[in-house]
C-alpha atoms as a PDB file:
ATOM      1  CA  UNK A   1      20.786 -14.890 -32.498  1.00  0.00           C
ATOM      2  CA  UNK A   2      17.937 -12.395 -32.696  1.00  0.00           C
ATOM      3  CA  UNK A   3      18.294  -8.892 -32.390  1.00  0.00           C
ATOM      4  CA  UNK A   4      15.884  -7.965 -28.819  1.00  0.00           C
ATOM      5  CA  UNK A   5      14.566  -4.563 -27.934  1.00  0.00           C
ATOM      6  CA  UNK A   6      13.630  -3.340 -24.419  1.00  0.00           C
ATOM      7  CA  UNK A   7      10.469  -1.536 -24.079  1.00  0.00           C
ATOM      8  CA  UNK A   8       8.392   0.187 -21.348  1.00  0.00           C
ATOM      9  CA  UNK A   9       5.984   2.048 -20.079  1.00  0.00           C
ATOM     10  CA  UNK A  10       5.689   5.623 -19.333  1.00  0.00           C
ATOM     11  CA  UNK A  11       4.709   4.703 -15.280  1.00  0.00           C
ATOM     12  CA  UNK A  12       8.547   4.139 -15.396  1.00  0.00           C
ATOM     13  CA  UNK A  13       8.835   7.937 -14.932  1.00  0.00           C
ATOM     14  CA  UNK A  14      12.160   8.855 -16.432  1.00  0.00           C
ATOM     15  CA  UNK A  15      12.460  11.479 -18.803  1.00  0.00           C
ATOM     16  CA  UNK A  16      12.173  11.542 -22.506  1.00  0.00           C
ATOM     17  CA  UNK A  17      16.194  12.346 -23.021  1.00  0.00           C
ATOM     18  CA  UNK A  18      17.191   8.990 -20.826  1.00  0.00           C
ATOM     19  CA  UNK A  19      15.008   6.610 -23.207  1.00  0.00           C
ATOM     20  CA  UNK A  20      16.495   8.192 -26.081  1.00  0.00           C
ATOM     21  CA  UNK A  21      19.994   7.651 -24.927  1.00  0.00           C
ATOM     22  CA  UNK A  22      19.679   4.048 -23.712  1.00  0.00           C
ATOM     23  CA  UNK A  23      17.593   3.614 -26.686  1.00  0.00           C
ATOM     24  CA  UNK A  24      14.301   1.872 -25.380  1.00  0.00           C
ATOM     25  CA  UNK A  25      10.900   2.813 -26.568  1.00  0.00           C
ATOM     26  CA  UNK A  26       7.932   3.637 -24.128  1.00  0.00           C
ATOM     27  CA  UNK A  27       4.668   3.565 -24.078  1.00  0.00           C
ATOM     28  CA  UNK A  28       2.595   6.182 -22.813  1.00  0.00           C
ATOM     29  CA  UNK A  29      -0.213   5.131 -20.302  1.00  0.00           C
ATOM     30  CA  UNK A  30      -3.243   7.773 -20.123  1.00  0.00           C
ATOM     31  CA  UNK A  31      -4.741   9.648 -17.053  1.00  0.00           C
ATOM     32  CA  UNK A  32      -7.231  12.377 -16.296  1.00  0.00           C
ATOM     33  CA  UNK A  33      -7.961  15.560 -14.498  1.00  0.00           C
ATOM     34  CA  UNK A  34     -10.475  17.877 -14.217  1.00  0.00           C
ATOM     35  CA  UNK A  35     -12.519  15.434 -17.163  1.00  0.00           C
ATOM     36  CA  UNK A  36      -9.653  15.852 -20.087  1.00  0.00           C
ATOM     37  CA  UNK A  37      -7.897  13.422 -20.887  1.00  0.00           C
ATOM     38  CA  UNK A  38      -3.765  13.746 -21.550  1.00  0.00           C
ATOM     39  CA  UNK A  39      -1.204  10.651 -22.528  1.00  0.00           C
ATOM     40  CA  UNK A  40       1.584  10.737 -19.946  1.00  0.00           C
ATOM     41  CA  UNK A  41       4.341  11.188 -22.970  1.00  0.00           C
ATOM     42  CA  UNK A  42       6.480  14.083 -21.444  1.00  0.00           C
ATOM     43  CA  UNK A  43       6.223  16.201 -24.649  1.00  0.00           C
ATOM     44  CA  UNK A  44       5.421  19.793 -25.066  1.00  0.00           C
ATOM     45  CA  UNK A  45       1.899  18.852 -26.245  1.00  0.00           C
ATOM     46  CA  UNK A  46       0.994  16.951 -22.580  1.00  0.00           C
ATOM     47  CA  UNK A  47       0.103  18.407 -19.703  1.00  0.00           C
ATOM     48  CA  UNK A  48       3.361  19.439 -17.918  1.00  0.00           C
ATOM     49  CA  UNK A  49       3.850  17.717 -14.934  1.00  0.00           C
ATOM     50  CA  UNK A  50       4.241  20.805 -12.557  1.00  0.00           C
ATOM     51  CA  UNK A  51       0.930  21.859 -14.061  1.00  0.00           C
ATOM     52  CA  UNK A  52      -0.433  18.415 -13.519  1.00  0.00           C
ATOM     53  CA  UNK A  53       0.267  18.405  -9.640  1.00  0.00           C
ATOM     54  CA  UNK A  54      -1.050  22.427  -9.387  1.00  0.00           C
ATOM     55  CA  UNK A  55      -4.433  21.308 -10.662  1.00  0.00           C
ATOM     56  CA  UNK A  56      -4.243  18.851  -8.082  1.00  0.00           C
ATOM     57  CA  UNK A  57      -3.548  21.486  -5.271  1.00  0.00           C
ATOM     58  CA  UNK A  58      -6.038  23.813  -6.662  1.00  0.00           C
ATOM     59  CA  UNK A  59      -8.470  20.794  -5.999  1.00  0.00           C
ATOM     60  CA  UNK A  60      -8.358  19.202  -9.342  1.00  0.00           C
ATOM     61  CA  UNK A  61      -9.162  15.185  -8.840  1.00  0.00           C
ATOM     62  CA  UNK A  62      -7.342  12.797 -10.720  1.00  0.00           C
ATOM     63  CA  UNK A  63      -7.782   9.459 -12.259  1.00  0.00           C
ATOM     64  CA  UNK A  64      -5.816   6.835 -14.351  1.00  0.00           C
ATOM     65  CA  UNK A  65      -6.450   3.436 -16.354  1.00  0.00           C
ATOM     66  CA  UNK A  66      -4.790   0.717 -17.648  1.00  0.00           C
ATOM     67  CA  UNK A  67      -3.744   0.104 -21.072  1.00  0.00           C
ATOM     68  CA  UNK A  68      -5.589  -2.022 -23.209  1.00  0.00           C
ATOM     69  CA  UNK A  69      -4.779  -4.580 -25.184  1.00  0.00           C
ATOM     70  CA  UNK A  70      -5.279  -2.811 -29.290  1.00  0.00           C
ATOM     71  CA  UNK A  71      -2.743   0.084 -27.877  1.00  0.00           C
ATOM     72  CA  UNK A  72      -0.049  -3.032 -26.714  1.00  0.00           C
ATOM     73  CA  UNK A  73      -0.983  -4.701 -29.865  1.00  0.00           C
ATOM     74  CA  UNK A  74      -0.212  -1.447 -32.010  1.00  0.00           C
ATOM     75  CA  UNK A  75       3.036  -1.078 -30.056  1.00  0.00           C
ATOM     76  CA  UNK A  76       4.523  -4.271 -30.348  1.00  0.00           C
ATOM     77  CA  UNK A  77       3.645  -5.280 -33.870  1.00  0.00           C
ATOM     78  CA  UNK A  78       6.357  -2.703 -35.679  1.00  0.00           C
ATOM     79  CA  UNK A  79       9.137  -4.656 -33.662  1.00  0.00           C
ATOM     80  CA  UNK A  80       7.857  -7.971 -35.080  1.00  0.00           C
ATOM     81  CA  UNK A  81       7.449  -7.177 -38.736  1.00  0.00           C
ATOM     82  CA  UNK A  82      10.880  -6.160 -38.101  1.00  0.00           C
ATOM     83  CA  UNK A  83      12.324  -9.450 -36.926  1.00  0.00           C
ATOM     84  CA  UNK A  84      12.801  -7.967 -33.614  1.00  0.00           C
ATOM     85  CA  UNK A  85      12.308 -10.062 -30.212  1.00  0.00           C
ATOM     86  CA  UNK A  86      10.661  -7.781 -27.698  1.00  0.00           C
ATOM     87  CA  UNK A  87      11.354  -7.972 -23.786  1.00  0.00           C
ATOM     88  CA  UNK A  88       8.708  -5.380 -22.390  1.00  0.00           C
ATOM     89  CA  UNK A  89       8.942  -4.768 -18.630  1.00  0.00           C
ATOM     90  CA  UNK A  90       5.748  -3.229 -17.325  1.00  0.00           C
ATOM     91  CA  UNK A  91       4.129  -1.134 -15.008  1.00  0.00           C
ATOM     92  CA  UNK A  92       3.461  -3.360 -11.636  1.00  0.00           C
ATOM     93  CA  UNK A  93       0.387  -5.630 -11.883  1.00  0.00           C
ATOM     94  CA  UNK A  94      -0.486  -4.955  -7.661  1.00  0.00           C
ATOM     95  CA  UNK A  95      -1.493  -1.466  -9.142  1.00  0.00           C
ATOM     96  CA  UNK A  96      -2.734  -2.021 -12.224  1.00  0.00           C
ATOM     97  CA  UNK A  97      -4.596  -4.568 -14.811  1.00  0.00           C
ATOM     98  CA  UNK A  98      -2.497  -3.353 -17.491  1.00  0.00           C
ATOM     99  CA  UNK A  99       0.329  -6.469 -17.015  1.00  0.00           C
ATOM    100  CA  UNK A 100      -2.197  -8.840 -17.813  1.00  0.00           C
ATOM    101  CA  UNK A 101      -3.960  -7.306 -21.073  1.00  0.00           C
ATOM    102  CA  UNK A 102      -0.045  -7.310 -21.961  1.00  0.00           C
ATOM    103  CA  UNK A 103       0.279 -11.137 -21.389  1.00  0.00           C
ATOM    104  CA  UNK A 104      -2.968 -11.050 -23.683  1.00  0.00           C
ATOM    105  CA  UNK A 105      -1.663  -9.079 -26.245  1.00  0.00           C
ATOM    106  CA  UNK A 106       1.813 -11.722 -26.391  1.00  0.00           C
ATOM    107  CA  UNK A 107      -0.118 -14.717 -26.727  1.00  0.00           C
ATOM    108  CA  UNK A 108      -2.078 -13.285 -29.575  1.00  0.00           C
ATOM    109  CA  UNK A 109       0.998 -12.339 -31.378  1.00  0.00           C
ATOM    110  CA  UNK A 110       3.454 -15.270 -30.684  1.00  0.00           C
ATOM    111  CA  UNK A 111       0.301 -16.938 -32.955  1.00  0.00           C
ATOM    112  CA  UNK A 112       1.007 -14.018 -35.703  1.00  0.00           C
ATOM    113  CA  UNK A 113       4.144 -14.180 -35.431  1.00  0.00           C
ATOM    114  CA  UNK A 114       5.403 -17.520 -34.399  1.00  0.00           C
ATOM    115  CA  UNK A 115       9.266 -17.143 -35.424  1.00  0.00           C
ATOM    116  CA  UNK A 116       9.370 -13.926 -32.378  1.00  0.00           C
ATOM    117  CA  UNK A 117      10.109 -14.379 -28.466  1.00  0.00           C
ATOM    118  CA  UNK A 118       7.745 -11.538 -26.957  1.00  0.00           C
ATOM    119  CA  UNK A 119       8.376 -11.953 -22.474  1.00  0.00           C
ATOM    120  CA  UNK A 120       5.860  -9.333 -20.524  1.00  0.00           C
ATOM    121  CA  UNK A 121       8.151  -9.267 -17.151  1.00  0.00           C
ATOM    122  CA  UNK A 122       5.819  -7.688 -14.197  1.00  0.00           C
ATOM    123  CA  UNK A 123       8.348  -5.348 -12.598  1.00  0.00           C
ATOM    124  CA  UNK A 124       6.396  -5.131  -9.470  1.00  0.00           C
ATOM    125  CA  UNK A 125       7.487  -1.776  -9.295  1.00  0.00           C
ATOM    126  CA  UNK A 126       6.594   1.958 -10.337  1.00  0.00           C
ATOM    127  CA  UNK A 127       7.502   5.555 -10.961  1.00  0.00           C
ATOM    128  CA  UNK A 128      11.641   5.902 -10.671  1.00  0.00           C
ATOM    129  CA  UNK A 129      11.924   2.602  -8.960  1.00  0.00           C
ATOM    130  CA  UNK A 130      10.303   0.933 -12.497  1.00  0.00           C
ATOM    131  CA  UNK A 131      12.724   2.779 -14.116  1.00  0.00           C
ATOM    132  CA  UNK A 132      15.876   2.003 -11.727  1.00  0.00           C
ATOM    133  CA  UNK A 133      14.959  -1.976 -12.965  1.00  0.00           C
ATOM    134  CA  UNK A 134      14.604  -0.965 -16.523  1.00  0.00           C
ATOM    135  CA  UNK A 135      18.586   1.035 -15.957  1.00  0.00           C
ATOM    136  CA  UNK A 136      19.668  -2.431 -14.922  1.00  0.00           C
ATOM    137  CA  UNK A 137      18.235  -4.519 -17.414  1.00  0.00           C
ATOM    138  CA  UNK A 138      19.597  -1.623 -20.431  1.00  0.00           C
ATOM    139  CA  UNK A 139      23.526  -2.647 -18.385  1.00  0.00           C
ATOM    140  CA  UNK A 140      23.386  -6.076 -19.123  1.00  0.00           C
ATOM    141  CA  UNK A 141      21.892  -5.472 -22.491  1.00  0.00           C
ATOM    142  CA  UNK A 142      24.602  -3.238 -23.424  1.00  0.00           C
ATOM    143  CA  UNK A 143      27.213  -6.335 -21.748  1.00  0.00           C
ATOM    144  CA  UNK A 144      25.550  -8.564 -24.365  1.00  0.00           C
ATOM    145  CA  UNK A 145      23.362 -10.452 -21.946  1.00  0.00           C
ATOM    146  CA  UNK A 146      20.941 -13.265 -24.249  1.00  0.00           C
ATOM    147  CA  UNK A 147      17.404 -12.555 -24.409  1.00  0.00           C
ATOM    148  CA  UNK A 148      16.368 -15.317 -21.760  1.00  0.00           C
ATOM    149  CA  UNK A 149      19.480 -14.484 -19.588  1.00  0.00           C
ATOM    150  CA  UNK A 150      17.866 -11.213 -19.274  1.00  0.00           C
ATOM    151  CA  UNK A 151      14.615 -11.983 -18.261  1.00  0.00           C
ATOM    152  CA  UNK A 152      15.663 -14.236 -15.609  1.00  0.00           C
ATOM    153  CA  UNK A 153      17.925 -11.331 -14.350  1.00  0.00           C
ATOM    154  CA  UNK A 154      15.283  -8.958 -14.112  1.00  0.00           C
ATOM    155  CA  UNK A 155      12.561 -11.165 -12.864  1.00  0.00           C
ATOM    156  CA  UNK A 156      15.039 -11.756  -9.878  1.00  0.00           C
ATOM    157  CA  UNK A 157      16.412  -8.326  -9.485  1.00  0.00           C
ATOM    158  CA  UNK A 158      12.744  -6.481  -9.159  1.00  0.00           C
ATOM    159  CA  UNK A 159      12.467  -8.067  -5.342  1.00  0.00           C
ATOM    160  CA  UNK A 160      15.658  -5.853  -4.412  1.00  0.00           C
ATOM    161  CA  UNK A 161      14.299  -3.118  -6.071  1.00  0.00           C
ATOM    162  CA  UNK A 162      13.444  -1.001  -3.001  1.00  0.00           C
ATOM    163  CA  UNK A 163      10.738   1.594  -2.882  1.00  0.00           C
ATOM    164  CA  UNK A 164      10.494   4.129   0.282  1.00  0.00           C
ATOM    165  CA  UNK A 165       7.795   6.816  -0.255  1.00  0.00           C
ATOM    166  CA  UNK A 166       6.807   9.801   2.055  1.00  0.00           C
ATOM    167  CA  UNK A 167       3.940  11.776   1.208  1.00  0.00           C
ATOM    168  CA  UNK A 168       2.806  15.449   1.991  1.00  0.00           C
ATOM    169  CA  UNK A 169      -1.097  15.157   2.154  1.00  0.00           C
ATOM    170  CA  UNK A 170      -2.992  11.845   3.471  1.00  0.00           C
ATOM    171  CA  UNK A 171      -6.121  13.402   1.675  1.00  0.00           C
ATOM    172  CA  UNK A 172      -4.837  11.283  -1.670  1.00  0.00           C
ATOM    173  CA  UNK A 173      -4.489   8.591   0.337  1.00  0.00           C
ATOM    174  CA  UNK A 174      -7.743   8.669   1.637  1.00  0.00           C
ATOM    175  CA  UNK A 175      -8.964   8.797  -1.576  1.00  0.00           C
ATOM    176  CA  UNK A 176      -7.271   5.869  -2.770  1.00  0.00           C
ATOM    177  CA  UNK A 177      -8.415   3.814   0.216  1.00  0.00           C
ATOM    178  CA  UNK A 178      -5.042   3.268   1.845  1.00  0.00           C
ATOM    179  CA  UNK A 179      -6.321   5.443   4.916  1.00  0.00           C
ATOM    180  CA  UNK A 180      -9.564   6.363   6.304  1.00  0.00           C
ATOM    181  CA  UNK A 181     -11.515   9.501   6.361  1.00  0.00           C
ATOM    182  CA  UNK A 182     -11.043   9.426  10.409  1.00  0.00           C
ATOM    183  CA  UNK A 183      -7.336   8.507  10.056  1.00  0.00           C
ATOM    184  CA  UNK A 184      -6.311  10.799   7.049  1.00  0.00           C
ATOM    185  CA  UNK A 185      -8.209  14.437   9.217  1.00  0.00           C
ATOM    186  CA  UNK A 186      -6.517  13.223  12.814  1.00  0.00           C
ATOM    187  CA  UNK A 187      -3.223  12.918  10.493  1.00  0.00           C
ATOM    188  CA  UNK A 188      -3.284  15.971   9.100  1.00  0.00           C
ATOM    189  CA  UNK A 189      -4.301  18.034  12.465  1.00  0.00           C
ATOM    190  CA  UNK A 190      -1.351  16.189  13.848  1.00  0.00           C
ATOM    191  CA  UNK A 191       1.435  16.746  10.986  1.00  0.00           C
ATOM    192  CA  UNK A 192       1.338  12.864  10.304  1.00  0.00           C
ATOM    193  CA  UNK A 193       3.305  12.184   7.390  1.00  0.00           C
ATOM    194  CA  UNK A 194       3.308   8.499   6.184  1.00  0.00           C
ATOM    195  CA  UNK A 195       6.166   6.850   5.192  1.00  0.00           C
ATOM    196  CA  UNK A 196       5.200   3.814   2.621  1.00  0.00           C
ATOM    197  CA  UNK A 197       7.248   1.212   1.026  1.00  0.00           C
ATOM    198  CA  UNK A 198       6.382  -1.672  -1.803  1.00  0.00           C
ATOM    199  CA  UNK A 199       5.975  -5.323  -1.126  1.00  0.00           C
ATOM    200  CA  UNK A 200       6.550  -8.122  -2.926  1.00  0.00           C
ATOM    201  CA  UNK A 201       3.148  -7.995  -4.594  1.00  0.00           C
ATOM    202  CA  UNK A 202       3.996  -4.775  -5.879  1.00  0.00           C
ATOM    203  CA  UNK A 203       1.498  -3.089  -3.680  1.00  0.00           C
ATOM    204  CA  UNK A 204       1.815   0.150  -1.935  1.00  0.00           C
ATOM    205  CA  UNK A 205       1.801  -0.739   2.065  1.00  0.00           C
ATOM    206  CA  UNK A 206       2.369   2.179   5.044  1.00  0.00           C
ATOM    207  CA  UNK A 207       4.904   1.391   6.979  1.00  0.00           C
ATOM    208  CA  UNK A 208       5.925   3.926   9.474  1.00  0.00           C
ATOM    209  CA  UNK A 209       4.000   7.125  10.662  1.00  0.00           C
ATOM    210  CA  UNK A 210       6.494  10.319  11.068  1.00  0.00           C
ATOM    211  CA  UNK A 211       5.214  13.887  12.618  1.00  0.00           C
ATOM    212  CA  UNK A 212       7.061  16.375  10.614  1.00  0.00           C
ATOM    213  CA  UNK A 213       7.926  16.564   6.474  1.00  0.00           C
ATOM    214  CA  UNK A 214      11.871  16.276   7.300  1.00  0.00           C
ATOM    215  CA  UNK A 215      11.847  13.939   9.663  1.00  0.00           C
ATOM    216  CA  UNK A 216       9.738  11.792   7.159  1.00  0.00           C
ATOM    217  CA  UNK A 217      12.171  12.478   4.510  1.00  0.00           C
ATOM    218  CA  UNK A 218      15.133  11.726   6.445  1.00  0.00           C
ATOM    219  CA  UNK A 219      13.340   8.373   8.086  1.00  0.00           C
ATOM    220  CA  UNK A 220      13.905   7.052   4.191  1.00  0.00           C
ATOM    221  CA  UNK A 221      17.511   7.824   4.598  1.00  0.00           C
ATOM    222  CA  UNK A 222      17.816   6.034   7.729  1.00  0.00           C
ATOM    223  CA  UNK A 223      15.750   3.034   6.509  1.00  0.00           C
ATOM    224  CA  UNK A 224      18.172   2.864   3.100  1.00  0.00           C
ATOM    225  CA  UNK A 225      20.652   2.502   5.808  1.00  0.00           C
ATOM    226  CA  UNK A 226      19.774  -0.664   7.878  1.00  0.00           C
ATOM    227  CA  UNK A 227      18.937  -2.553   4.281  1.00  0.00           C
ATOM    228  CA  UNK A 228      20.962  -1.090   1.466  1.00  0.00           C
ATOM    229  CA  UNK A 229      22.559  -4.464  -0.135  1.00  0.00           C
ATOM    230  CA  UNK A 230      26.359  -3.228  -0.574  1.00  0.00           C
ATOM    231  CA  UNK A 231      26.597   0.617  -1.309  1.00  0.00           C
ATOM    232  CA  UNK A 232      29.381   0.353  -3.966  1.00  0.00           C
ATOM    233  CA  UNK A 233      29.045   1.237  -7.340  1.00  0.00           C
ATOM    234  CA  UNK A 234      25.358   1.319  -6.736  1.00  0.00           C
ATOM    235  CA  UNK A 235      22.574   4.296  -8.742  1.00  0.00           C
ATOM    236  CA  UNK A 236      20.318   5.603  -6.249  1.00  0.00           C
ATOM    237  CA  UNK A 237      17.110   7.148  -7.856  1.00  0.00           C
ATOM    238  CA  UNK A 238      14.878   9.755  -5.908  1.00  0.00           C
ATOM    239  CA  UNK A 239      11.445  10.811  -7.501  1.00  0.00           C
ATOM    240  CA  UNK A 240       9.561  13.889  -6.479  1.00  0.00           C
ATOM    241  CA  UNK A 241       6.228  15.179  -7.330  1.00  0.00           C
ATOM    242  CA  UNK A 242       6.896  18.601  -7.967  1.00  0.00           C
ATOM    243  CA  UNK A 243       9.424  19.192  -4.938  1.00  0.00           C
ATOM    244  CA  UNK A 244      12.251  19.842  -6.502  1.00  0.00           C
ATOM    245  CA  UNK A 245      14.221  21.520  -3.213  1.00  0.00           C
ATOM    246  CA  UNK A 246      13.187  18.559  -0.910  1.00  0.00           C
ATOM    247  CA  UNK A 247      14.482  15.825  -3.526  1.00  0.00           C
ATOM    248  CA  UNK A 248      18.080  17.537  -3.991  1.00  0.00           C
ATOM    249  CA  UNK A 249      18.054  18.036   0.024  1.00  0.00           C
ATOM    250  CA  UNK A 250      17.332  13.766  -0.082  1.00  0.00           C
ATOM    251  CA  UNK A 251      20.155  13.312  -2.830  1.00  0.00           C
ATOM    252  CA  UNK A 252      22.501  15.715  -0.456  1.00  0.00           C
ATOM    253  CA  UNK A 253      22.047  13.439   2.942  1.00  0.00           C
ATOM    254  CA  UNK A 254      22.176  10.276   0.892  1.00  0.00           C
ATOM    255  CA  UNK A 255      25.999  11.424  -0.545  1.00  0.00           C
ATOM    256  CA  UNK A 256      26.918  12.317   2.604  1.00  0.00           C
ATOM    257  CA  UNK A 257      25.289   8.956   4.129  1.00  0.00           C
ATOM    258  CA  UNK A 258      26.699   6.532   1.224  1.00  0.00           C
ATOM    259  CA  UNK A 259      29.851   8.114  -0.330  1.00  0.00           C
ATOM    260  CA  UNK A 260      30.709   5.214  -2.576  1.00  0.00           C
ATOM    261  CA  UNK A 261      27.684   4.985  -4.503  1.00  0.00           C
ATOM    262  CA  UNK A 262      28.507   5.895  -8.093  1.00  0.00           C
ATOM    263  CA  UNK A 263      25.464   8.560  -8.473  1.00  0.00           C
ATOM    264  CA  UNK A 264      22.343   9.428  -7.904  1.00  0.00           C
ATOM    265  CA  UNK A 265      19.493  10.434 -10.350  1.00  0.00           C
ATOM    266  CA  UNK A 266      16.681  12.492  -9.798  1.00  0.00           C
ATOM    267  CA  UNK A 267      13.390  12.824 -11.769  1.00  0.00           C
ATOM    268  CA  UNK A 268       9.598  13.599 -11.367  1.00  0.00           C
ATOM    269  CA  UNK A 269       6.804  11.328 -10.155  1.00  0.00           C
ATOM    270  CA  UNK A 270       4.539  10.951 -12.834  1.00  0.00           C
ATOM    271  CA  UNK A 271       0.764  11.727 -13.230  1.00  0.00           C
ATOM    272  CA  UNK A 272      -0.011   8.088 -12.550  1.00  0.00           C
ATOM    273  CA  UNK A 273       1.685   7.323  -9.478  1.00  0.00           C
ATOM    274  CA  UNK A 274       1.125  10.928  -8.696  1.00  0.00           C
ATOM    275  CA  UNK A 275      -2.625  11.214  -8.931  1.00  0.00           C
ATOM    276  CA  UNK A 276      -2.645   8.755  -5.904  1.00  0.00           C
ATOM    277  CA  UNK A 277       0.589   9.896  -3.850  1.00  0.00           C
ATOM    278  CA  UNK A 278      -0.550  13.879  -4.226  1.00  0.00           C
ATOM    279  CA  UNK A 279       1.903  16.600  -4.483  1.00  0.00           C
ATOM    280  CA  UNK A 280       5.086  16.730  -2.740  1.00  0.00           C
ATOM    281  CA  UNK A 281       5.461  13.184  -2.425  1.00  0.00           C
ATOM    282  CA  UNK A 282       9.329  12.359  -2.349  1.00  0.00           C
ATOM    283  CA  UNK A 283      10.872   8.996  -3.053  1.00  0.00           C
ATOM    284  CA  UNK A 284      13.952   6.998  -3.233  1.00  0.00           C
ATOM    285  CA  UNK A 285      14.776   3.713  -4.897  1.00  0.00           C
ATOM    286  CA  UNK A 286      17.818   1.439  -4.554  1.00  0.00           C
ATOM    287  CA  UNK A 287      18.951  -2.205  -4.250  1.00  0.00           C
ATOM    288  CA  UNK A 288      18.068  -3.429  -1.032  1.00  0.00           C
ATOM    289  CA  UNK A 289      18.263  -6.627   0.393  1.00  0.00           C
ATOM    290  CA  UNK A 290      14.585  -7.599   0.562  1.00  0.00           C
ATOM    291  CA  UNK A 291      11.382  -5.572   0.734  1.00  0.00           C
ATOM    292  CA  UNK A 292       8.762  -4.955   3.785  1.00  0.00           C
ATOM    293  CA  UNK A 293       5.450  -6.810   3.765  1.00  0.00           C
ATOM    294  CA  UNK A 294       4.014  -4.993   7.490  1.00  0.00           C
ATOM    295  CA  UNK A 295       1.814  -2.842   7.492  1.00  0.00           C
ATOM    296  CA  UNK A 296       1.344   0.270  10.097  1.00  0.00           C
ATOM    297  CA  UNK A 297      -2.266  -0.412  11.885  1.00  0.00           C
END
C-alpha cells in the first residue's frame, strides 16, 4: 500500500508547532491590508497576527483571494515525484473558489502522474473548526486508517463539525454583505452582537442576535449545550481574533460546563477568516450533532 500524506491550508488556523508535530504540510493562502500583500505562513517574516487585527482597528481594510491553481500545482508535485498519495483537505468552497482550482490542479496531475491517488476533500469548514477536522483525520491516520477509508471518514465527519461565532463589530460584517449599512449602525448603537454559525454549505449564516459581548460569548456555551454529540473524550477548539482574555474566559465556562471532555485548544483566527469577522471575534468548534441552516431576519 502507498505511503499518503495529509496536507492543508493555512485558513485551517493552527499554529506552525501543531503541523510540525502531527506532521502535515500547509499551504499558505495570501491576503492584504493597507495595499501589501503578506502570505498567511505564521513565521517571523509575516505580518503577526496581533499586528494584523491592530491595522484593522486603526482602520486598515482588508482583503483575501483564493489560491490558484500553479501555487496547488507547485505544492503537490514534490509529494508525487516522491511516490506519495496526497489527501489535501481544504479551505471551505461556500467561502472561497480556491476548492475548485484544487479539483483542477488533481485532474491535471492524476494525467502526470497516473500511478498517484490525489482526493481534494471540501471541509466545509474554516479557521480552528478546519483545523479541528484536519486533528481528526491526523487520529485515524496515526490508527492506520487506508487512504479511501479516510476520505470517506472525513467527508462524513465535516457535517458535525460545529462552528459558533460571535463577533465584536458588525462594521466587518457590513462590509462583507452579511448585514446592512441600516442594520450594522442600529446594531452597534444598541450593543448588538451577532452570534453566527456554519451550514452545511459551508457558509457563514447569523443566527441569533445577543445585546452585550458576554452574554454573546456565553450564548455559544449554551448552544454547545443543547447539540454537543456525546461530551466524552471529545477536543473542543476556541479561536479568537486577538482576544486572548475572552477565549480563556470561553475555555473556563466550557470545563466547568463539560467536565469529561479530554481538552480544549485554543488558537488565533487567522487573517482570512479575520479580515471578514473583525477583531475580537471569538469562536468555538466541536462535534455536534448537525449544523443550523436559519437564518436571523
Amino acid at each position: 500500500m502507498s505511503e499518503y500524506v495529509i496536507t492543508c491550508s493555512s485558513t485551517y488556523d493552527l499554529n506552525n508547532e501543531f503541523a510540525q508535530k502531527n506532521n502535515i504540510t500547509v499551504l499558505p493562502y495570501q491576503y492584504f491590508i493597507d495595499g501589501n500583500e503578506y502570505y498567511d505562513d505564521k513565521t517571523s517574516d509575516s505580518l503577526t497576527i496581533h499586528d494584523f487585527y491592530e491595522k484593522m482597528r486603526q482602520g486598515g481594510v482588508a482583503t483575501t483571494s483564493m489560491v490558484n491553481t500553479e501555487r496547488y500545482t507547485d505544492f503537490f508535485t514534490p509529494f508525487l515525484e516522491a511516490g506519495k498519495d496526497v489527501i489535501h483537505i481544504e479551505f471551505s468552497s461556500g467561502l472561497s473558489g480556491s476548492y475548485n482550482n484544487a479539483l483542477m490542479t488533481a485532474e491535471q496531475l492524476r494525467e502526470k502522474y497516473p500511478d498517484r491517488k490525489i482526493a481534494i476533500l471540501d471541509s466545509l469548514a474554516a479557521s480552528p473548526g478546519y483545523g479541528l477536522l484536519v486533528y481528526y483525520a491526523i487520529q485515524k491516520r496515526n490508527e492506520g486508517m487506508s487512504f479511501g477509508a479516510l476520505c470517506k471518514y472525513v467527508d462524513e465527519l465535516k457535517y458535525k463539525i460545529i462552528h459558533w461565532f460571535a463577533v465584536d463589530n458588525l462594521e466587518y460584517l457590513r462590509r462583507g454583505g452579511r448585514v446592512s449599512r441600516a442594520s450594522a449602525f442600529l446594531g452597534t448603537m444598541l450593543n448588538i452582537k451577532p452570534v453566527l454559525a456554519f451550514n452545511n454549505e459551508g457558509k457563514i449564516i447569523p443566527v441569533e442576535k445577543i445585546r452585550g459581548r458576554k452574554k454573546s460569548l456565553i450564548d455559544m456555551i449554551d448552544k454547545m449545550e443543547k447539540d454537543i454529540d456525546n461530551p466524552d473524550g471529545q477536543m473542543v477548539f476556541i479561536g479568537h481574533a486577538d482576544a486572548e482574555e475572552d477565549a480563556k474566559m470561553v475555555e473556563g465556562v466550557i470545563k466547568e460546563r463539560f467536565p469529561t471532555i479530554k481538552g480544549t485548544y485554543i488558537d488565533l483566527i487567522g487573517p482570512v477568516i479575520g479580515a471578514h469577522a473583525g477583531p475580537s471575534t471569538i469562536a468555538i468548534f466541536y462535534i455536534g450533532k448537525q449544523r443550523v441552516d436559519k437564518e436571523f431576519k
